[in-house]
C-alpha atoms as a PDB file:
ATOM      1  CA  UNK A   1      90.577 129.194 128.720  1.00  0.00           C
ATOM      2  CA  UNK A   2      87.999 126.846 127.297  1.00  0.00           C
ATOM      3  CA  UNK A   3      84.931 128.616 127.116  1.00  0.00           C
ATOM      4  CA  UNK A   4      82.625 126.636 125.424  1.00  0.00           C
ATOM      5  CA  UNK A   5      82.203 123.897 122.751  1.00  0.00           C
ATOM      6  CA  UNK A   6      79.973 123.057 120.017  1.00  0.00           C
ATOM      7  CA  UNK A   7      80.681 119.685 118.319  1.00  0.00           C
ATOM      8  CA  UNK A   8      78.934 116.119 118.353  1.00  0.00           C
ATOM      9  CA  UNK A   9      78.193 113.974 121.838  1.00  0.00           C
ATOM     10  CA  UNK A  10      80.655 110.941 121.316  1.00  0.00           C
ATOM     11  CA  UNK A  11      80.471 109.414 123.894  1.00  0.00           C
ATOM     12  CA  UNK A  12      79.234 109.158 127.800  1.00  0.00           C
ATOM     13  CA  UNK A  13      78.881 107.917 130.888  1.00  0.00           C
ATOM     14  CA  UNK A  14      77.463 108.327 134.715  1.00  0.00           C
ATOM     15  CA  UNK A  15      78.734 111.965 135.261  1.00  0.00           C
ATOM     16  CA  UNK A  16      80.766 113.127 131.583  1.00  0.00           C
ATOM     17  CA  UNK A  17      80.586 112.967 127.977  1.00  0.00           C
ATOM     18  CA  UNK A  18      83.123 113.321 125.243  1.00  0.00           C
ATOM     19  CA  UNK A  19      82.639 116.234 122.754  1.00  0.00           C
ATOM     20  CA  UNK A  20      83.982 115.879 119.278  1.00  0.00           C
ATOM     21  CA  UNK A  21      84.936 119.280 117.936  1.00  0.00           C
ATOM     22  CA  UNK A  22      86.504 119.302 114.254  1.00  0.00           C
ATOM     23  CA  UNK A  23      87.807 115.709 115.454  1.00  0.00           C
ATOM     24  CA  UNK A  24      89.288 116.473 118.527  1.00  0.00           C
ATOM     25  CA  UNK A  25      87.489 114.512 121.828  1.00  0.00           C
ATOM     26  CA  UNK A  26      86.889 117.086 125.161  1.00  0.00           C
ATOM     27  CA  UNK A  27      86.012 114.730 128.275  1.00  0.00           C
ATOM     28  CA  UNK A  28      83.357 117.017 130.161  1.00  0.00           C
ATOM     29  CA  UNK A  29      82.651 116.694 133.626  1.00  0.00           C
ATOM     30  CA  UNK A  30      77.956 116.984 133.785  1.00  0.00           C
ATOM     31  CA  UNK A  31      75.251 117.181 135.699  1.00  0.00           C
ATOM     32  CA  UNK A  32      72.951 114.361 134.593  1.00  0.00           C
ATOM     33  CA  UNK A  33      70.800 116.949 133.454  1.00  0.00           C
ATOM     34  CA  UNK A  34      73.076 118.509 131.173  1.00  0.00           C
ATOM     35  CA  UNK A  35      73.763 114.779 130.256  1.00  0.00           C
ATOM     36  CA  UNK A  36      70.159 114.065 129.508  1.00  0.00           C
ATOM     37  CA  UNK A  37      70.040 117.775 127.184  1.00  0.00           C
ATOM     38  CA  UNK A  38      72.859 116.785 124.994  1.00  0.00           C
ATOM     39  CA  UNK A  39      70.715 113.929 123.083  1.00  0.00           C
ATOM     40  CA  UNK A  40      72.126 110.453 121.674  1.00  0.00           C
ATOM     41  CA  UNK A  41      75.526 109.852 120.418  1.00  0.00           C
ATOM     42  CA  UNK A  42      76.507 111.384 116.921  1.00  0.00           C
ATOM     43  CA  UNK A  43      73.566 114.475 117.660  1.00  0.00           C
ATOM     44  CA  UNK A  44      75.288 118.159 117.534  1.00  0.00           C
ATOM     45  CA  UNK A  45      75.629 119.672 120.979  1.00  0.00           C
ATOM     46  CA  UNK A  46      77.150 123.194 122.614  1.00  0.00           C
ATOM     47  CA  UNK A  47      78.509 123.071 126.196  1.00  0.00           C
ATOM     48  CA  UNK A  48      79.586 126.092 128.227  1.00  0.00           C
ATOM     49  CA  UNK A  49      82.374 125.299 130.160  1.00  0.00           C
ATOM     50  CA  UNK A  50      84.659 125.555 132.724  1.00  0.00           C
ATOM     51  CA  UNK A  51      88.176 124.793 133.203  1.00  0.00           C
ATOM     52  CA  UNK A  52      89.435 123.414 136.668  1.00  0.00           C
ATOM     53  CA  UNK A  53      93.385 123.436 137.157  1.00  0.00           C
ATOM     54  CA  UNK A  54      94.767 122.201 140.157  1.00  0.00           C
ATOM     55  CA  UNK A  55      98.266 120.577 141.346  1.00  0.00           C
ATOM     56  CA  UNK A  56      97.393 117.269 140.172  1.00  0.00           C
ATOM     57  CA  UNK A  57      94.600 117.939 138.222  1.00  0.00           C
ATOM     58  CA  UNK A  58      92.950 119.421 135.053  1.00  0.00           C
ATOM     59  CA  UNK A  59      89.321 118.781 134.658  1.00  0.00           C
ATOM     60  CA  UNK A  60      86.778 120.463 132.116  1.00  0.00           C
ATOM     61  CA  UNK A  61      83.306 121.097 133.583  1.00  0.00           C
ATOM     62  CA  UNK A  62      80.339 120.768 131.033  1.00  0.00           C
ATOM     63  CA  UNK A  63      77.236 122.977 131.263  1.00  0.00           C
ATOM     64  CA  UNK A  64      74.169 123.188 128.917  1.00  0.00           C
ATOM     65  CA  UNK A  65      73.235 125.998 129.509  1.00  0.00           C
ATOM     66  CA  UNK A  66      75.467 129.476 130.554  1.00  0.00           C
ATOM     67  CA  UNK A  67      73.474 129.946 134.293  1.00  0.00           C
ATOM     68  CA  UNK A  68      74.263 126.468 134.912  1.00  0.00           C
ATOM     69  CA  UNK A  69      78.067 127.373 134.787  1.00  0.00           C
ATOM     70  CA  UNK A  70      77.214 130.570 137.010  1.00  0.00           C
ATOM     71  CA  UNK A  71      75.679 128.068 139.837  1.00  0.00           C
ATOM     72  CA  UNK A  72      78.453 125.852 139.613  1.00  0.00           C
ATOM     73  CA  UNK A  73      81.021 128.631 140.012  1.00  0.00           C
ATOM     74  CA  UNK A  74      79.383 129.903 143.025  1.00  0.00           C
ATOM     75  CA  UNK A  75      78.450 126.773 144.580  1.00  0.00           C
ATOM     76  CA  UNK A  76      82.335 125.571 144.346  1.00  0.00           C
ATOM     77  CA  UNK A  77      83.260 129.202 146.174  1.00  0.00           C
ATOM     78  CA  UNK A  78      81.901 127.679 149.070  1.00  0.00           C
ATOM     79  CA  UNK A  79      84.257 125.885 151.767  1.00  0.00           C
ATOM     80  CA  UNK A  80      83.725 121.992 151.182  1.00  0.00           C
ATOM     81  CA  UNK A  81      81.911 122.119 147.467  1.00  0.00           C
ATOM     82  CA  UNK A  82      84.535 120.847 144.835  1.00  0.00           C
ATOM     83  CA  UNK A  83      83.283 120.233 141.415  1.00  0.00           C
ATOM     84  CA  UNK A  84      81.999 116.555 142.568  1.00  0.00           C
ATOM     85  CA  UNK A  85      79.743 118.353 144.890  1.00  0.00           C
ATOM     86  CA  UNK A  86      78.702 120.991 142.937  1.00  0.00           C
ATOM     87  CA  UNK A  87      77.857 118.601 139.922  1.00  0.00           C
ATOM     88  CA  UNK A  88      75.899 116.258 141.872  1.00  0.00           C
ATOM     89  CA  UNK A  89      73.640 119.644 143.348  1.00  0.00           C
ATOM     90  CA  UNK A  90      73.178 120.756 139.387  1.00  0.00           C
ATOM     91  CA  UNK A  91      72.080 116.914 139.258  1.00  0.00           C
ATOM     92  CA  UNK A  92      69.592 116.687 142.352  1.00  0.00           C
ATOM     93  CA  UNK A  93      68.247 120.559 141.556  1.00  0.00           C
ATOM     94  CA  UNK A  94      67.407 122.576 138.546  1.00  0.00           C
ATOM     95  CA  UNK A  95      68.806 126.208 138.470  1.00  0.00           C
ATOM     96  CA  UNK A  96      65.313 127.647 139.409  1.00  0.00           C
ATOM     97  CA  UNK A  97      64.764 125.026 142.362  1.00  0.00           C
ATOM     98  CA  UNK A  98      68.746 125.917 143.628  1.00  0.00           C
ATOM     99  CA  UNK A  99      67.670 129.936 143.494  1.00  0.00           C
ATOM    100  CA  UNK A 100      64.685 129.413 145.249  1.00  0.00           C
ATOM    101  CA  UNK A 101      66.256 127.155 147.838  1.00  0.00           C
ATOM    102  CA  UNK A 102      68.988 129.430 148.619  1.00  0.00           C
ATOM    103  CA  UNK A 103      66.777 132.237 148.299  1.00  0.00           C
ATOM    104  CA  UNK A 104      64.171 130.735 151.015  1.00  0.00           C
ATOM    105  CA  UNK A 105      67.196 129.288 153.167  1.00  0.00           C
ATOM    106  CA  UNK A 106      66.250 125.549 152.286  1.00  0.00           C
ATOM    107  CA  UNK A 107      68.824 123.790 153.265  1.00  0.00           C
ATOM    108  CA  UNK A 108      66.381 120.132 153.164  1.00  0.00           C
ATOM    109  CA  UNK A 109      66.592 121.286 149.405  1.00  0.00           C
ATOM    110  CA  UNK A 110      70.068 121.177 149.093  1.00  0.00           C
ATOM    111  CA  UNK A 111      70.439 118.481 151.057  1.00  0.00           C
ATOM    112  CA  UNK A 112      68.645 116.134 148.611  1.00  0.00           C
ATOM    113  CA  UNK A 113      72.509 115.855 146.468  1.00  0.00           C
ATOM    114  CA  UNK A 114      74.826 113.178 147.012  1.00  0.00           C
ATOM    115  CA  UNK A 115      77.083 113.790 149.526  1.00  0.00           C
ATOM    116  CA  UNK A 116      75.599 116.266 151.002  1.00  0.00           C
ATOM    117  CA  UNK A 117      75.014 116.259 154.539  1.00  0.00           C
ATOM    118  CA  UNK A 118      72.936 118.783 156.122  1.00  0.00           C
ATOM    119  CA  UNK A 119      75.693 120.869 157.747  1.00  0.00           C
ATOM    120  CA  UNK A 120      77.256 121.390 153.877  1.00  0.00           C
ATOM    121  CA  UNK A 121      73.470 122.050 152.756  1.00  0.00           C
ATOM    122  CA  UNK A 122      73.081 124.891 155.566  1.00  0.00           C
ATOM    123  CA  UNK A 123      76.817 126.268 154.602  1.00  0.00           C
ATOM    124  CA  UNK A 124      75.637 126.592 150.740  1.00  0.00           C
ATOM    125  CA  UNK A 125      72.199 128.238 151.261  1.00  0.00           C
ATOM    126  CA  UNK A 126      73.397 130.712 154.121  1.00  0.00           C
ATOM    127  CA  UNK A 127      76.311 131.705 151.989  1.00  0.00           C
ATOM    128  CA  UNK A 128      74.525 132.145 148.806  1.00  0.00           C
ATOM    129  CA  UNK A 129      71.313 133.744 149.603  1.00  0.00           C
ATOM    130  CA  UNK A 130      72.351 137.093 148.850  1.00  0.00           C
ATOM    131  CA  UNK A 131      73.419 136.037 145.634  1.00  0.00           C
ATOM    132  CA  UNK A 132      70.833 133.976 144.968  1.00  0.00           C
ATOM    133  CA  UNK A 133      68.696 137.073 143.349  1.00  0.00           C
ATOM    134  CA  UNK A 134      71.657 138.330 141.277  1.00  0.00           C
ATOM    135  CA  UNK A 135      71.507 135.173 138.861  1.00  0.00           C
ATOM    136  CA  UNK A 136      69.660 134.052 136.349  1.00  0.00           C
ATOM    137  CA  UNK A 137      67.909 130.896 137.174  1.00  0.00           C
ATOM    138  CA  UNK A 138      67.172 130.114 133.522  1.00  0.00           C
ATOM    139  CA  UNK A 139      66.621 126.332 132.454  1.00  0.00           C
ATOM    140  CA  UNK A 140      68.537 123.926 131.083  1.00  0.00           C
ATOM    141  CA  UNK A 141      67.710 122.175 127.859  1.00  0.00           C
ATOM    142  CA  UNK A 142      64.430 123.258 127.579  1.00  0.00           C
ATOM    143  CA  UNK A 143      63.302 121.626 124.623  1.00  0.00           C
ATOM    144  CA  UNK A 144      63.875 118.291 126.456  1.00  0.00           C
ATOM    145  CA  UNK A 145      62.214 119.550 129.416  1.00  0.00           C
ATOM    146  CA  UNK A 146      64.425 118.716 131.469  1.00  0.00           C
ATOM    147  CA  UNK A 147      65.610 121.725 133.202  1.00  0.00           C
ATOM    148  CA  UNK A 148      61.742 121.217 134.801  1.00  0.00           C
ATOM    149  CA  UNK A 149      62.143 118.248 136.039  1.00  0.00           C
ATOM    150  CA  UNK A 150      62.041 116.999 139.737  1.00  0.00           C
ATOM    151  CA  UNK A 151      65.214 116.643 141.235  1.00  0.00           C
ATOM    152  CA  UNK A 152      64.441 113.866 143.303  1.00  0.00           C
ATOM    153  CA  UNK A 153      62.106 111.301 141.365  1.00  0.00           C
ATOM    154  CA  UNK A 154      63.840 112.382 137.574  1.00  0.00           C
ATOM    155  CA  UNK A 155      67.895 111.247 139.458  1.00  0.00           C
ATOM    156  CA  UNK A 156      66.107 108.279 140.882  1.00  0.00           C
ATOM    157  CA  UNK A 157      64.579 106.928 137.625  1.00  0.00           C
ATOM    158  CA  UNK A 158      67.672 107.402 135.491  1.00  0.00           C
ATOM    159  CA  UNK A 159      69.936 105.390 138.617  1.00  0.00           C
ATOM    160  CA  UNK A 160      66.561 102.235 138.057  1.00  0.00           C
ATOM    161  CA  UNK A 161      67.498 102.386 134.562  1.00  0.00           C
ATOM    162  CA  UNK A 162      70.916 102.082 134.798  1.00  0.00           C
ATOM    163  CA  UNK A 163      70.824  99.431 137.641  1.00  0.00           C
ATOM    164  CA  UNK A 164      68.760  97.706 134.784  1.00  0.00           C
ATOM    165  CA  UNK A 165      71.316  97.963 132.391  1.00  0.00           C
ATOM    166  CA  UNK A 166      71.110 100.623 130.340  1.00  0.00           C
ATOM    167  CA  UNK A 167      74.006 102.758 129.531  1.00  0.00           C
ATOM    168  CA  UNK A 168      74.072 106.545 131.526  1.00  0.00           C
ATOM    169  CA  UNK A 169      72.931 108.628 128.466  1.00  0.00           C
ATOM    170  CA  UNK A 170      70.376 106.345 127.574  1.00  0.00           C
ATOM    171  CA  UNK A 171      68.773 106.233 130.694  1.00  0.00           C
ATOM    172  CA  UNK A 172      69.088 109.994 131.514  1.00  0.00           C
ATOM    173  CA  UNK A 173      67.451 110.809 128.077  1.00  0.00           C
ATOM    174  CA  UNK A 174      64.864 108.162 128.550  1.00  0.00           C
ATOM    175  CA  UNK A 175      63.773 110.072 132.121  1.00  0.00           C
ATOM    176  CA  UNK A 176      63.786 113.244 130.145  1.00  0.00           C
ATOM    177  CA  UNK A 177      61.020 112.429 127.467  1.00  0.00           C
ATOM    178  CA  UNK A 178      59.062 110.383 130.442  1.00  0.00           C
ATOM    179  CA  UNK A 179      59.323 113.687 132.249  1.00  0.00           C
ATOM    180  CA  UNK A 180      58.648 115.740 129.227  1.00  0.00           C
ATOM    181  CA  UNK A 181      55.454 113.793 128.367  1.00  0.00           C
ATOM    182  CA  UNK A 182      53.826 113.314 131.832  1.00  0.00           C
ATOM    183  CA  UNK A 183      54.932 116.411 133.570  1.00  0.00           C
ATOM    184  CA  UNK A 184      56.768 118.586 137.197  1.00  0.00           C
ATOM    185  CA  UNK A 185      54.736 116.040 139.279  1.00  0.00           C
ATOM    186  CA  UNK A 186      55.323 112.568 137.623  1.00  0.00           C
ATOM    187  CA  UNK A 187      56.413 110.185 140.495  1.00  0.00           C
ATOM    188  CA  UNK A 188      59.427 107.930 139.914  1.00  0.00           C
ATOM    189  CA  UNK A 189      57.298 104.771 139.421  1.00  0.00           C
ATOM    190  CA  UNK A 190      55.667 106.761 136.901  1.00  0.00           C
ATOM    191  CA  UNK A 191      58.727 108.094 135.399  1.00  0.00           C
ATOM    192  CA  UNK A 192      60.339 104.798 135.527  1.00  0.00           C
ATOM    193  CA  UNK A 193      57.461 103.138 133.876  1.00  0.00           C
ATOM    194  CA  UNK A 194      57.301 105.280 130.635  1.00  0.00           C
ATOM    195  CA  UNK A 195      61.099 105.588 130.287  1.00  0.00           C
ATOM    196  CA  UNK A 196      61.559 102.070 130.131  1.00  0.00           C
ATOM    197  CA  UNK A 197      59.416 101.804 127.261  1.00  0.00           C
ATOM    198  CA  UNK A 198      60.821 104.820 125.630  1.00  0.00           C
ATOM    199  CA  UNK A 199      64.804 103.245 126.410  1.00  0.00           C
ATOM    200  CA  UNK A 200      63.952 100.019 125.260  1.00  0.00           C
ATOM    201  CA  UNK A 201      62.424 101.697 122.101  1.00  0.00           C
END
């Protein structure tokens, strides 16, 4: 099993990236925060991963950082989360902010994701709030600061940017600095504002 990769980011788009490792090219299934960690194309980059087999299907799941693997493999233990699901929670929520939801039973947390309805957010945090304490939050790409960043306003900014044209990793790592250089609490306006200038820069 593929357990994790170190190479240079390739290429990417909405929800993957391709890793070139000694010039081979892994298609990896993100989070758009782990998108937004890896940097700009041709930058070195590690991924902990996951490897997904099923009858029809092979996917490889792309993490920056080792806890975010551990979420993702619990959240997809849960009846109704396949690795869509999962991804798009590790998109909407940080490791800390999915710990403390599950840990406080929010559900309204959860149900913040994509595709998430509130029934599917109540099955997640009742079924993982016991094991909510036994993980590691940790952070993802903390030198971006991204793993920081608000769920809500940071996934709304990089979707403006790319409704404006700019390509997925782009936008992601332009909402990454923004939220890097004006903090937790930047609103999306505010977010949107000074990642447009640092895109189109």
């Amino acid at each position: 099993m593929i357990a994790k990769l170190k190479g240079v980011l390739d290429d990417a788009g909405p929800d993957w990236a391709v890793i070139d490792v000694s010039g081979v090219g892994y298609l990896v299934h993100c989070s758009t925060k782990t998108l937004a960690a890896l940097g700009e194309k041709g930058e070195a980059c590690t991924l902990y991963t996951d490897l997904q087999v099923s009858e029809n299907d092979m996917r490889l799941l792309g993490f920056a950082a080792a806890s975010e693997r551990d979420w993702f493999r619990l959240l997809t233990q849960v009846q109704g989360v396949g690795s869509k699901v999962a991804l798009a929670i590790l998109s909407a929520l940080s490791a800390n902010e999915l710990r403390d939801a599950c840990a406080a039973g929010d559900a309204a947390s959860v149900a913040r994701a994509q595709g998430v309805g509130p029934k599917l957010a109540g099955r997640i945090v009742n079924e993982l709030k016991d094991k909510a304490g036994a993980l590691p939050a940790g952070e993802i790409g903390a030198s971006q600061s991204v793993g920081t960043a608000t769920g809500g306003a940071s996934s709304a900014a990089v979707s403006a940017l790319q409704n404006l044209g700019f390509k997925p990793a782009i936008a992601a790592q332009a909402v990454a600095r923004a939220q890097g250089e004006l903090g937790e609490e930047a609103s999306e306006s505010d977010l949107i504002r000074v990642a447009l200038k640092k895109a189109a820069g």
